[in-house]
Protein backbone atom coordinates (compact mmCIF):
# COMPACT_ATOMS: atom_id res chain seq x y z
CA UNK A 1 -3.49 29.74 -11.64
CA UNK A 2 -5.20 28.59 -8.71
CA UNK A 3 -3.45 28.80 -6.05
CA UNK A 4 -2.45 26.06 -3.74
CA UNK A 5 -3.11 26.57 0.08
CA UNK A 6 -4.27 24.13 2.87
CA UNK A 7 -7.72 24.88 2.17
CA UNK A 8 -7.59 23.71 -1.95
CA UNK A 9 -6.35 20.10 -0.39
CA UNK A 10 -8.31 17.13 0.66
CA UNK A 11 -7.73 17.49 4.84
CA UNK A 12 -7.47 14.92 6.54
CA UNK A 13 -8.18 16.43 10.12
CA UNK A 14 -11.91 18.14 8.61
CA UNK A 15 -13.88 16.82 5.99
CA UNK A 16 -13.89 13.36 4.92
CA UNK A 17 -14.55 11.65 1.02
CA UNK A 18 -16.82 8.77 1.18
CA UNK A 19 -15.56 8.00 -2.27
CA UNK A 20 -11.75 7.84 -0.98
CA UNK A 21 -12.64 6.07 2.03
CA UNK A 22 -14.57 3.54 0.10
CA UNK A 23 -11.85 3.41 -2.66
CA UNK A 24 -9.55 2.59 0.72
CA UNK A 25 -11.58 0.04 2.19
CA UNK A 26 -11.90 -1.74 -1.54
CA UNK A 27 -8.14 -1.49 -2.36
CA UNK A 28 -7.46 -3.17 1.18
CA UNK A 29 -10.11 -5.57 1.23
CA UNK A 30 -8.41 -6.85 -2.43
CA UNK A 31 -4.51 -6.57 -0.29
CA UNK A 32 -5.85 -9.30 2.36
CA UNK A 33 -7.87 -11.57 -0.08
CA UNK A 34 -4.44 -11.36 -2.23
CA UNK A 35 -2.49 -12.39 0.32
CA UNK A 36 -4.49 -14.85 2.37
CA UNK A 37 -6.26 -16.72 -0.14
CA UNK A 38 -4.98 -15.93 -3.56
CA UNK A 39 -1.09 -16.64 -3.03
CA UNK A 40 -1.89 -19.43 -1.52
CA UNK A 41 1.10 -21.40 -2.43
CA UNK A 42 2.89 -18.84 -4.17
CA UNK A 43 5.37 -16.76 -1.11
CA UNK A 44 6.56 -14.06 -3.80
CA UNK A 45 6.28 -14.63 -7.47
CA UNK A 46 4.46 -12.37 -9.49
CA UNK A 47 2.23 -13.01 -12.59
CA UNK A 48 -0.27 -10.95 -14.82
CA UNK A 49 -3.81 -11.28 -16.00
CA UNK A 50 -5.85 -8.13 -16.76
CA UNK A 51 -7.95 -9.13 -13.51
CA UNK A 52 -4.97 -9.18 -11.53
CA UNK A 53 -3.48 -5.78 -13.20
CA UNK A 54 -6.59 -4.10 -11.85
CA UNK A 55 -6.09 -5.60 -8.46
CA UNK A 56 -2.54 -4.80 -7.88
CA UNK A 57 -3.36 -1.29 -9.31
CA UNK A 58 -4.67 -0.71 -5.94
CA UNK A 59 -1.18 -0.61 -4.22
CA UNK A 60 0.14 2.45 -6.85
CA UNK A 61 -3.11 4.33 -5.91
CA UNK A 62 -2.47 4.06 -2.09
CA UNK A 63 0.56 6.13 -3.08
CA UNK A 64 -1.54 8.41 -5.05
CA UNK A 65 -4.46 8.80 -2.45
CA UNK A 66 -1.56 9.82 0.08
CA UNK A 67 -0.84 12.91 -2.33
CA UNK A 68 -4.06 13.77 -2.16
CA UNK A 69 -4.11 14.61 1.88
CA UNK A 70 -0.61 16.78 1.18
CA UNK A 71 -0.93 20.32 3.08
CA UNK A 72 1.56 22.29 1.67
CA UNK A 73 3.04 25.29 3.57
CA UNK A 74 4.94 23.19 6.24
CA UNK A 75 8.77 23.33 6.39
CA UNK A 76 10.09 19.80 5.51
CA UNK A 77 11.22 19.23 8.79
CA UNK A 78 7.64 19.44 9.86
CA UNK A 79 6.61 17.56 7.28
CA UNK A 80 8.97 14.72 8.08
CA UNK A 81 7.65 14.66 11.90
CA UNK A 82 4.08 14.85 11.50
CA UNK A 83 3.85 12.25 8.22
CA UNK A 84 7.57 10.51 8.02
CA UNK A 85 8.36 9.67 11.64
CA UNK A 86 5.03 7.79 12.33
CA UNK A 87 5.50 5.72 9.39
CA UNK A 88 9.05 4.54 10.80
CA UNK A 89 8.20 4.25 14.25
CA UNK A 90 5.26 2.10 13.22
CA UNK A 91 7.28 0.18 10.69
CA UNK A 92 9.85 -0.97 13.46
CA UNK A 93 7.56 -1.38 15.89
CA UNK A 94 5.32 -3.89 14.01
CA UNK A 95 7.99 -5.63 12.74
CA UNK A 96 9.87 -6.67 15.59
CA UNK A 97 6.52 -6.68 17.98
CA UNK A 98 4.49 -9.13 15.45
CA UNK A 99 7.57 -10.68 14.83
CA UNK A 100 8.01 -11.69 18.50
CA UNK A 101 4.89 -12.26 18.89
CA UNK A 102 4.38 -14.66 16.59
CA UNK A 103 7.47 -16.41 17.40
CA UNK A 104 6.19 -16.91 20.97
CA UNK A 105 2.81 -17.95 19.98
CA UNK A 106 4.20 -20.37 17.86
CA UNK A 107 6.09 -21.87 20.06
CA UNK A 108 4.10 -22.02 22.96
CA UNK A 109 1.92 -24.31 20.83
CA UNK A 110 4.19 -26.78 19.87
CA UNK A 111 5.94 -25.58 16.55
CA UNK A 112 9.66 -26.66 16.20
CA UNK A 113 11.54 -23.36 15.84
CA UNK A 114 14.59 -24.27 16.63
CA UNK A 115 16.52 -24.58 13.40
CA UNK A 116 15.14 -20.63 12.63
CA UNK A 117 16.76 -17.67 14.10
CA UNK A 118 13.97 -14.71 15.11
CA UNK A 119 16.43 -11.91 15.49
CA UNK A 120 17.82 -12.53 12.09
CA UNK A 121 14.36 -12.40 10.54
CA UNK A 122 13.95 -9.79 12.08
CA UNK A 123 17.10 -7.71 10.61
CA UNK A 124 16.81 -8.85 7.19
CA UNK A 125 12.86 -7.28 7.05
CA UNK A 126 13.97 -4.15 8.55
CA UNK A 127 16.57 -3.42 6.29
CA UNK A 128 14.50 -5.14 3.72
CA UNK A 129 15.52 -8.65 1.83
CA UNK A 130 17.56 -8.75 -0.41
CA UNK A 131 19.61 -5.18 0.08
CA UNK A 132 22.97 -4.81 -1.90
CA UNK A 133 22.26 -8.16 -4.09
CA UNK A 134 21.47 -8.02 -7.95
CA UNK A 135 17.63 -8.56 -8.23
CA UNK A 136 18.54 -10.54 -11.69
CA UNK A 137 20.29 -12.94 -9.65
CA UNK A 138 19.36 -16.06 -8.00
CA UNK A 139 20.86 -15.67 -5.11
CA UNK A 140 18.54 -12.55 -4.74
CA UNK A 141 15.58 -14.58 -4.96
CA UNK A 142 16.91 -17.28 -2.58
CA UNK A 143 17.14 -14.17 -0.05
CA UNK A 144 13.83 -12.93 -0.66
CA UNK A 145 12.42 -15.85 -0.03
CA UNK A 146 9.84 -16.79 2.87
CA UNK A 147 12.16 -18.01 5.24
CA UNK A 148 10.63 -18.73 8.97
CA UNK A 149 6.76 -19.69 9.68
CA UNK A 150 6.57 -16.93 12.11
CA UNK A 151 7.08 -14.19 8.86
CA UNK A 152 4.19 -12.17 9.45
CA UNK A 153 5.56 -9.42 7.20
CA UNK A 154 4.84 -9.44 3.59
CA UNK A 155 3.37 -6.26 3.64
CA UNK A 156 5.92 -4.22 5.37
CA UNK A 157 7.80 -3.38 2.82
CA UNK A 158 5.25 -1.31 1.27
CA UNK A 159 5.77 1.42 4.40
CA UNK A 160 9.16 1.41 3.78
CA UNK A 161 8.28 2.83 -0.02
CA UNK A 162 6.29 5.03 1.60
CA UNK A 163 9.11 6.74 3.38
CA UNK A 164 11.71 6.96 0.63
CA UNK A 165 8.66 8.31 -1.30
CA UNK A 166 7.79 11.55 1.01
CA UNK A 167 11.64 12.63 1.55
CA UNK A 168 11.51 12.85 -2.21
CA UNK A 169 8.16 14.19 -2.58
CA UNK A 170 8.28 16.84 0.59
CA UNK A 171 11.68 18.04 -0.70
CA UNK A 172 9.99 19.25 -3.97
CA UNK A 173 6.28 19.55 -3.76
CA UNK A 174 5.92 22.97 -2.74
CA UNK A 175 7.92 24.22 -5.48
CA UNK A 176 6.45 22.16 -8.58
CA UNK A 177 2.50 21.94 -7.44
CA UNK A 178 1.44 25.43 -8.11
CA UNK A 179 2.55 24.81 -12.42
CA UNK A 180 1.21 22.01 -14.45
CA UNK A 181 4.03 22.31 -16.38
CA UNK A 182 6.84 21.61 -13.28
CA UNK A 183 4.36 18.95 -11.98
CA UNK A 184 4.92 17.04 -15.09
CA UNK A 185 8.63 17.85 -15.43
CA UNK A 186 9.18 16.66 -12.32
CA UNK A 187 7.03 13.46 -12.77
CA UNK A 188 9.20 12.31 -15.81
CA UNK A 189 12.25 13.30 -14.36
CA UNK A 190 11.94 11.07 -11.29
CA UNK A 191 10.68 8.04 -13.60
CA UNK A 192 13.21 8.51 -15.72
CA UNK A 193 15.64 8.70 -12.55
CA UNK A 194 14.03 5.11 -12.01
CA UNK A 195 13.69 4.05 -15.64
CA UNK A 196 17.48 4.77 -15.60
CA UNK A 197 18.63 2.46 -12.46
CA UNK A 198 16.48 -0.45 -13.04
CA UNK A 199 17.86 -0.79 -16.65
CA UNK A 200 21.86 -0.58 -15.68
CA UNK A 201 21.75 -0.61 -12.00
CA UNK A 202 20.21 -4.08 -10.79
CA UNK A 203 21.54 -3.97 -6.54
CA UNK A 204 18.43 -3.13 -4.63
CA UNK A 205 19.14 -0.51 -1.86
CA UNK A 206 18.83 -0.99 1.70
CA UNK A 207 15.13 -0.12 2.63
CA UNK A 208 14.11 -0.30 -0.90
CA UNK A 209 15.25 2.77 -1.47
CA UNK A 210 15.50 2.39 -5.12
CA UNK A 211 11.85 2.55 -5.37
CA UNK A 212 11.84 5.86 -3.49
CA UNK A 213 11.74 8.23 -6.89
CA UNK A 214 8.79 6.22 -8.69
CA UNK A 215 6.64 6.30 -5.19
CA UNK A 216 7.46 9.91 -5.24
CA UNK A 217 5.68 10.11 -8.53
CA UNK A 218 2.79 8.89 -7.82
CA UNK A 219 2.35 11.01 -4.46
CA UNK A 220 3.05 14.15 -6.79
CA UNK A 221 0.07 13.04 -9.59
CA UNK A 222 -2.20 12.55 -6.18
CA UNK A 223 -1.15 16.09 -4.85
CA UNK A 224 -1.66 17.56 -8.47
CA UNK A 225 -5.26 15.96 -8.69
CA UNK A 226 -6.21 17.27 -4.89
CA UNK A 227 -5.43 20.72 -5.87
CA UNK A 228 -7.58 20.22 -9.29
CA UNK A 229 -10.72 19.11 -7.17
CA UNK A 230 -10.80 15.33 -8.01
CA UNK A 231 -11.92 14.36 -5.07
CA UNK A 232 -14.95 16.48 -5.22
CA UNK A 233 -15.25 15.06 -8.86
CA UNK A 234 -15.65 11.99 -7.58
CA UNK A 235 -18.44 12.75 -5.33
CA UNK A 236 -20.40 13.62 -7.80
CA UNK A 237 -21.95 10.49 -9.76
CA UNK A 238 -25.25 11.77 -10.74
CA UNK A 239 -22.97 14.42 -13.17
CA UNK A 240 -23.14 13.64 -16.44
CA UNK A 241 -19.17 14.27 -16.58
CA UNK A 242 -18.01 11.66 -14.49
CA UNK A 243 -19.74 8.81 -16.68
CA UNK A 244 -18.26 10.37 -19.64
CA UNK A 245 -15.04 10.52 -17.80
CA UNK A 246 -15.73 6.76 -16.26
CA UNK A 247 -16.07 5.22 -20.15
CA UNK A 248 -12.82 6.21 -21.05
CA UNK A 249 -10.88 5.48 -18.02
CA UNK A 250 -12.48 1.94 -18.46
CA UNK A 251 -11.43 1.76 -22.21
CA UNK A 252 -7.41 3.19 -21.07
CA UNK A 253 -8.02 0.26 -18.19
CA UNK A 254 -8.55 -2.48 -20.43
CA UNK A 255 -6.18 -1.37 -23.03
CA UNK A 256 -3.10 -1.06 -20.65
CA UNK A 257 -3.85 -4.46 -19.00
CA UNK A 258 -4.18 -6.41 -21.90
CA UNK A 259 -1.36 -4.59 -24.22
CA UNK A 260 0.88 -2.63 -21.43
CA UNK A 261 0.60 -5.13 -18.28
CA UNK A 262 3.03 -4.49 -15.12
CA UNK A 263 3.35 -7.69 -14.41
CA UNK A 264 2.65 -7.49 -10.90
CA UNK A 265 5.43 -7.78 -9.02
CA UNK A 266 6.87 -4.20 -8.17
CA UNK A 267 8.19 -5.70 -4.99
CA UNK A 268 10.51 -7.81 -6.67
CA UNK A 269 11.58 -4.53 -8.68
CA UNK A 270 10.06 -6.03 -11.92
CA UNK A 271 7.54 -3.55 -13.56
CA UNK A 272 7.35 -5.32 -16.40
CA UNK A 273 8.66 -6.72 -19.75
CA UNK A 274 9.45 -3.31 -21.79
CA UNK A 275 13.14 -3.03 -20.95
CA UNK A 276 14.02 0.23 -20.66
CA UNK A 277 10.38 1.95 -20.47
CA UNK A 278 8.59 -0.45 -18.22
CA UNK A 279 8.70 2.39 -15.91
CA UNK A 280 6.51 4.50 -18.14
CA UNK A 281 4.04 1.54 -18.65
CA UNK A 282 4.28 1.04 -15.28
CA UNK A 283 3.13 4.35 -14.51
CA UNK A 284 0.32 4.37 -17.62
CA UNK A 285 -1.18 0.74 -16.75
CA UNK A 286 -0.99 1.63 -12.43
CA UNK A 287 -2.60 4.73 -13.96
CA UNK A 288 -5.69 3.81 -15.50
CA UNK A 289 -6.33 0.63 -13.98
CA UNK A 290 -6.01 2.92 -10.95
CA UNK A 291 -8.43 5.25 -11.75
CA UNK A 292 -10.92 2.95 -13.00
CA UNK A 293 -11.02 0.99 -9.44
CA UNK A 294 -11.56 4.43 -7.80
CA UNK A 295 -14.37 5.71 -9.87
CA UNK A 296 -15.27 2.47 -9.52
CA UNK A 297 -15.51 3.13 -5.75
CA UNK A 298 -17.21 6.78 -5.93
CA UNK A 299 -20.23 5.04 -7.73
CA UNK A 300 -20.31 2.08 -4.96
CA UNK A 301 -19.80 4.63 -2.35
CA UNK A 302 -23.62 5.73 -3.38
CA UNK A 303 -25.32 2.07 -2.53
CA UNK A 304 -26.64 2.32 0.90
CA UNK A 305 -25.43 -0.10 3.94
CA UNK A 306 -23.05 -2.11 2.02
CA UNK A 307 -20.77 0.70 1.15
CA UNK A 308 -20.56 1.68 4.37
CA UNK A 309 -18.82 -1.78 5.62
CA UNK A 310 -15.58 -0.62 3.19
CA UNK A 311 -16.25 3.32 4.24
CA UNK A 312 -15.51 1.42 7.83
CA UNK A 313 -12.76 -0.28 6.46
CA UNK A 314 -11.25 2.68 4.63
CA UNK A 315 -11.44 4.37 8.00
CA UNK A 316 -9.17 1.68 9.66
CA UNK A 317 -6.96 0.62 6.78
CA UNK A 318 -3.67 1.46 8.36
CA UNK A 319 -4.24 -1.52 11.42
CA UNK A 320 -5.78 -4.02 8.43
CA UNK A 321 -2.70 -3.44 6.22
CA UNK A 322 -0.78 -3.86 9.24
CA UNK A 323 -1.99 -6.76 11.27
CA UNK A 324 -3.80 -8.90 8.59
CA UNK A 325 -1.05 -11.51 7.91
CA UNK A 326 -0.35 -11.38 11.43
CA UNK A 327 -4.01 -12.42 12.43
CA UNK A 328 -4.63 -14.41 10.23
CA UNK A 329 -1.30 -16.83 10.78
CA UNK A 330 -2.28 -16.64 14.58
CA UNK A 331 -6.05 -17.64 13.76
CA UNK A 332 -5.00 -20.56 11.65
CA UNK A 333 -1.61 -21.79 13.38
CA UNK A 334 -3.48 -24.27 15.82
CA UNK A 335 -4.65 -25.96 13.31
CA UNK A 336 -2.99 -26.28 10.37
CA UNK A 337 1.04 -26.74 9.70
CA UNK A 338 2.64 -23.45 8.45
CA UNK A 339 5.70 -24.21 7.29
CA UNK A 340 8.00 -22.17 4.27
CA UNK A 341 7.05 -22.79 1.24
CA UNK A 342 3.78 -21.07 1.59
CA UNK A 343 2.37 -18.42 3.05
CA UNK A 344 -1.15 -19.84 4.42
CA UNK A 345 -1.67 -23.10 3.40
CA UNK A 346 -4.98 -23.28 2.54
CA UNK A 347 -7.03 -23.95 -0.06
CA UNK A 348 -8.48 -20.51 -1.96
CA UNK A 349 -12.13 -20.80 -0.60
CA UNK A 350 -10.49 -21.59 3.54
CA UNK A 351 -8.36 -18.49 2.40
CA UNK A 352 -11.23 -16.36 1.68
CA UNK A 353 -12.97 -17.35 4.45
CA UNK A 354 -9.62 -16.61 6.77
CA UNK A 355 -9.66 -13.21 4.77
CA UNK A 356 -13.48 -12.18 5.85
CA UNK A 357 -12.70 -13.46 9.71
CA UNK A 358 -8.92 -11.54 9.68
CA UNK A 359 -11.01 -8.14 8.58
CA UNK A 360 -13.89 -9.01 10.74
CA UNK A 361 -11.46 -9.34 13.91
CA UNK A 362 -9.42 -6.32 12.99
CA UNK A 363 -11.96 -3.97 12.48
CA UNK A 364 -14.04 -5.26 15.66
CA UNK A 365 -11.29 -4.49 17.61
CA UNK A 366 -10.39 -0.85 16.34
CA UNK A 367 -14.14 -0.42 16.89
CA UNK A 368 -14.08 -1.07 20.61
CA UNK A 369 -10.67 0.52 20.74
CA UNK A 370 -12.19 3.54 20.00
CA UNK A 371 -15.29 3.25 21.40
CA UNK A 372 -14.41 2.37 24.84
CA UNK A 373 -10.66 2.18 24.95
CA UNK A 374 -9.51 5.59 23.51
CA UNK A 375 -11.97 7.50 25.53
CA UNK A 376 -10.85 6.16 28.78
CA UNK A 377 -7.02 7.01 28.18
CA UNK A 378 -7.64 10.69 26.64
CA UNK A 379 -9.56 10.89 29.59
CA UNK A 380 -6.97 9.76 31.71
CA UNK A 381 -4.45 12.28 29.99
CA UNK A 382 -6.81 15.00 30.64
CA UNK A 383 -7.22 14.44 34.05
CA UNK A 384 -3.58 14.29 34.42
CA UNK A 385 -3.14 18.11 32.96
């Protein structure tokens, strides 16, 4: 048995994969063209093609590239302040910050915002829409509905996963990563958990917290794979292996879109048409859909130049999963009318187009943040020891 220490784990803090970074960049390069140009009209319903399977596969493998960077050996307290507390700062801050923000933007250029209340907005995201109401009902998809123009948060709730996912995952980890056999135990006990609630249960919890078990999952397969040397797997494309390995994860790909699809809409706690075990075909189709997109990325991570645009992007995917609905409703508000019963009103190509400029702002300005910005205040910090 191989056993698991800090130095058997993908860290963060020394060397970096080119493959996960470029997997990163990809998977949030597909979030922002989702949500700026492909929604376009659409503020929350989900639908399934095998195109769109493999796309939304890249939100389940965030969760699973997370595992990967676990360092096991920390008490869970510690755990919870270095990786759990950042997440919730961030996820408060953001929301009521681009929340406000946008508001006052909004209004300062002429929109009517009278009839909308900002601190109410406000409350319902950070508790999360649509908490203690049936998500069968209609009254639960009246409340998840978009409901101001200034809603710059349709990502958010995906942090809030995030969380419920690590004070699951951090509780356990430790004791089920170093056997195969408790890994996968504990895998199919918290989908079944899951499996269990969404078939009799129904009332979404405050925070999405009913979500918390599943996401805990997935980090556990990542933190499994880590320890197994995956991501030095995946840096090696010239081996023989990993094309052998690439054909069949493309087959299982195909196979679970077409026959075992998700149906895309995990936010809306529906994951998919298979009653009781859409849960496990959740898990199989997020799977292999998953895998193909980043093996997919470990061969593109090989092309020169243009690989190293989503390595960039990879690098700063926390502020682009953050910001880009923000942006790109402040780029566009001048001149167009955002009003509620779309997100960005735009045609697909002007959404594409708002997608490339949204990344292209974001990214230029972590760039000179850390170039010039960072510098000047660790500086300043120094100086002041």
């Amino acid at each position: 048995m191989i056993p698991l220490t800090e130095e058997s784990c993908p860290d963060p803090s020394g060397k970096r994969y080119k493959s996960l970074d470029v997997f990163k960049g990809l998977a949030i390069f597909g979030v922002i063209v989702t949500h700026l140009a492909i929604l376009q009209g659409d503020t929350g319903e989900g639908g399934s093609s095998p195109f769109t399977e493999l796309m939304y596969a890249g939100l389940p493998m965030f969760m699973l590239v997370s595992g990967m960077f676990y360092r096991p050996g920390r008490t869970y307290l510690e755990n919870l302040r270095r990786r759990v507390l950042p997440f919730v700062i961030l996820f408060a801050v953001a929301v009521v910050g681009m929340t406000l923000v946008a508001y006052a933007y909004m209004w300062a250029i002429g929109y009517d915002l009278a009839q909308y209340d900002v601190l109410e907005v406000i409350g319902n995201v950070l508790v999360s829409k649509g908490a203690l109401i049936d998500w069968t009902s209609a009254d639960y998809v009246a409340e998840r509905a978009f409901k101001a123009p200034f809603e710059v948060t349709i990502q958010m709730y995906y942090l809030q996963i995030l969380v419920g996912g690590y004070l699951i995952f951090f509780l356990i980890a430790d004791h089920v990563l170093p056997s195969l056999k408790r890994t996968v135990t504990a895998v199919l006990a918290l989908l079944t958990v899951t499996a269990v609630y969404f078939h009799f249960g129904h009332v979404q919890f405050p925070f999405n917290l009913q979500l918390s078990a599943l996401v805990a999952s997935f980090l556990l397969i990542g933190a499994y794979l880590a320890r197994c040397g995956v991501p030095e797997f995946l840096e090696n494309v010239k081996d023989r292996k990993f094309w052998i390995v690439f054909l069949c994860v493309v087959v299982a790909a195909v196979l679970s879109a077409v026959f075992l699809p998700t149906g895309t809409n995990m936010d809306f706690n529906d994951l998919g048409d298979f009653g009781f075990f859409s849960t496990y075909t959740f898990m199989i189709t997020s799977l292999s859909c998953g895998a193909f997109i980043l093996m997919l990325a470990a061969a593109f991570a090989k092309i020169p130049y243009v690989s190293r645009i989503f390595e960039l992007m990879g690098k700063y995917i926390l502020p682009l999963f953050v910001l880009h609905m923000f942006v790109g409703k402040i780029l566009i508000a001048p001149f167009v009318e955002i009003g509620t019963d779309k997100w960005i009103p735009l045609s697909f190509t002007e959404g594409l187009v708002l997608a490339l400029v949204t990344i292209v702002v974001i990214s230029a300005g972590m760039f000179l943040y850390h170039m010039y910005v960072k510098p000047r205040i660790m500086s300043r910090i120094k100086k002041g020891e």
